[in-house]
Protein backbone atom coordinates (compact mmCIF):
# COMPACT_ATOMS: atom_id res chain seq x y z
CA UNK A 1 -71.92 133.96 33.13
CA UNK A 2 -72.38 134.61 36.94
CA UNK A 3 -74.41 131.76 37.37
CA UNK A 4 -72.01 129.23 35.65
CA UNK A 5 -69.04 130.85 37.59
CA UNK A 6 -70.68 130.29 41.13
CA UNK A 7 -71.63 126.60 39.78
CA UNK A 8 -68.03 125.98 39.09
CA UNK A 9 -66.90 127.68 42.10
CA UNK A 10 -69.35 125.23 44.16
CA UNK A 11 -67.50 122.14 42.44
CA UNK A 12 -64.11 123.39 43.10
CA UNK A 13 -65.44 123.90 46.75
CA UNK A 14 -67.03 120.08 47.05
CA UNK A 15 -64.17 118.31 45.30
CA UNK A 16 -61.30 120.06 47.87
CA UNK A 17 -63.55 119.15 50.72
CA UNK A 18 -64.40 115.74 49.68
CA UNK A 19 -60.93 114.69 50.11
CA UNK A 20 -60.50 111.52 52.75
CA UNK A 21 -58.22 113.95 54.87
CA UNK A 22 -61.14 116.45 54.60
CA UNK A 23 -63.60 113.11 55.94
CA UNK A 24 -61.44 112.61 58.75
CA UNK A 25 -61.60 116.08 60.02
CA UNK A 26 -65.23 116.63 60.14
CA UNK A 27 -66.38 116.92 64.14
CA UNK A 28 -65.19 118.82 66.73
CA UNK A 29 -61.45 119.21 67.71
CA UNK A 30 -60.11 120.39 71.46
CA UNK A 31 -56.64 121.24 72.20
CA UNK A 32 -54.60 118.82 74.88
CA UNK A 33 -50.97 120.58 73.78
CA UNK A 34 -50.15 123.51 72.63
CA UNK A 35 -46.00 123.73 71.91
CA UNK A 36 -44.10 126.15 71.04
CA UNK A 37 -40.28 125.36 69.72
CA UNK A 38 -40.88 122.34 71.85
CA UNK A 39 -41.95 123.80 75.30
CA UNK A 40 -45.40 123.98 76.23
CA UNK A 41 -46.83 127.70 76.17
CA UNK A 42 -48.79 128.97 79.16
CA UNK A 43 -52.58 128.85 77.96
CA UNK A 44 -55.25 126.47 78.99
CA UNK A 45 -55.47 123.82 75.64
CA UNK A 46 -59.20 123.20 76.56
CA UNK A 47 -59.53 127.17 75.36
CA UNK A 48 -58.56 125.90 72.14
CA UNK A 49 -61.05 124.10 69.78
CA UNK A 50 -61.80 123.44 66.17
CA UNK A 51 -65.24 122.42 64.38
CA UNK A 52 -65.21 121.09 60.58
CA UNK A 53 -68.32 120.98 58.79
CA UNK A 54 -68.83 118.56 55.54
CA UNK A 55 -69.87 121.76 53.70
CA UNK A 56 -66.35 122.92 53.82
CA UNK A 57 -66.84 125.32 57.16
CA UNK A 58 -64.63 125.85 60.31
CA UNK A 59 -65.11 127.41 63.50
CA UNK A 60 -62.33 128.18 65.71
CA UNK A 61 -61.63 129.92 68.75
CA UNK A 62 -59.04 129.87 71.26
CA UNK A 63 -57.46 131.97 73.89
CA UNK A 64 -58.81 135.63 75.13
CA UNK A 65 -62.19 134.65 73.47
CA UNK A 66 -60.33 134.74 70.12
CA UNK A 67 -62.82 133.25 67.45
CA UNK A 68 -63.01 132.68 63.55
CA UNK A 69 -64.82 130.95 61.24
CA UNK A 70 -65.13 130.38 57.36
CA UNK A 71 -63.93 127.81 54.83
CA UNK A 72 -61.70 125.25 54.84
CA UNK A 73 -59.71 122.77 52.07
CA UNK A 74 -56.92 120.29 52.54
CA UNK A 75 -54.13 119.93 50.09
CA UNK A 76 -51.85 117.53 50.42
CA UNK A 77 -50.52 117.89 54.06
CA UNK A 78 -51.86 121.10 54.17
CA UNK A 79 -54.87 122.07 55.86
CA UNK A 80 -56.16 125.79 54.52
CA UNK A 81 -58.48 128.10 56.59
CA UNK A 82 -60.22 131.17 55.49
CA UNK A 83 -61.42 133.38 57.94
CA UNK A 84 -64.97 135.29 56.73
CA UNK A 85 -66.51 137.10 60.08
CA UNK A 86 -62.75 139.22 60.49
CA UNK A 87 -62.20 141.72 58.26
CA UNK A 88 -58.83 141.92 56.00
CA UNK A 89 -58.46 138.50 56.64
CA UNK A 90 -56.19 135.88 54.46
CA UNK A 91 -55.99 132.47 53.40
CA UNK A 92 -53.92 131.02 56.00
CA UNK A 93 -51.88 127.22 55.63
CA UNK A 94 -51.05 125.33 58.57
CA UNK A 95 -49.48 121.87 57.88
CA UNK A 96 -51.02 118.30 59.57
CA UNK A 97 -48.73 116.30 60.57
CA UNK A 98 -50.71 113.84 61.87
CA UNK A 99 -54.31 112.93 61.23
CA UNK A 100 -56.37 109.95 62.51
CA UNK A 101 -60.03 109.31 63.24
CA UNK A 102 -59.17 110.84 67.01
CA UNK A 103 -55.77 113.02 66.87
CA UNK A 104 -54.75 115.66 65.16
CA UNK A 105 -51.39 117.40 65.33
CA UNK A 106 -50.92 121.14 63.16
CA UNK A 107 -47.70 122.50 62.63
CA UNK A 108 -47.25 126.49 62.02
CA UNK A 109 -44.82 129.17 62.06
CA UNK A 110 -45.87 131.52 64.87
CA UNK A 111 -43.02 134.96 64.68
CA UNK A 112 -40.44 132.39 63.35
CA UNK A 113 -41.19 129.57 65.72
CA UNK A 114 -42.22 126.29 65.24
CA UNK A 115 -45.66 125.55 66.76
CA UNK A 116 -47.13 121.92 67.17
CA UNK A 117 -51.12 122.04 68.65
CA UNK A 118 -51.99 118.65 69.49
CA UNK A 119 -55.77 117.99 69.36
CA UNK A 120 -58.03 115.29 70.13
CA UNK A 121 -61.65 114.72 68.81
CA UNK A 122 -64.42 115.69 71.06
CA UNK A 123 -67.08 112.59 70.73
């Protein structure tokens, strides 16, 4: 039963990564604009950098040598992280708003602001 489970767990994993979205965010990401209810906050963007791997893993890190990494999925317009080096951490959504082979742009709600981080792809 366990082994069938993590089988069909490993499909789930493929088929939600295997998306085209998921193709065109595989590389490395660094931030040129970080916005906050339109106004650029006071951080250096360059701090701020994503890494997608084609087996479905992130790394992140960002400001005061903040870092993460785990899975990822996109559904939809919605790009989902899971965070597995922090402990108690969730399933968090962010939504793309734009995605091409060099851009990204992710929308989130950051203490009830809107937040736009504007990303470019490293080559």
């Amino acid at each position: 039963m366990k082994k069938s489970s993590l089988v069909f767990l490993t499909c789930v994993m493929l088929v939600a990564c295997n998306n085209w979205q998921s193709k065109k965010l595989l590389g490395k990401w660094q931030c040129s604009a970080l916005l906050e209810d339109g106004m650029p906050l006071p951080v250096t963007p360059a701090d701020i950098n994503f890494q997608f791997f084609d087996n479905c893993y992130y790394n992140f890190t960002s400001t005061l040598n903040y870092k993460e990494a785990g899975t990822f999925s996109v559904k939809g317009e919605l790009l989902y992280t899971l965070d597995t080096i922090n402990e108690a951490s969730t399933e968090k959504a962010v939504q793309i708003i734009n995605l091409t082979e060099d851009s990204l742009f992710l929308k989130m709600n950051a203490d009830g602001k809107e937040r736009i981080v504007k990303l470019f792809k490293v080559k």
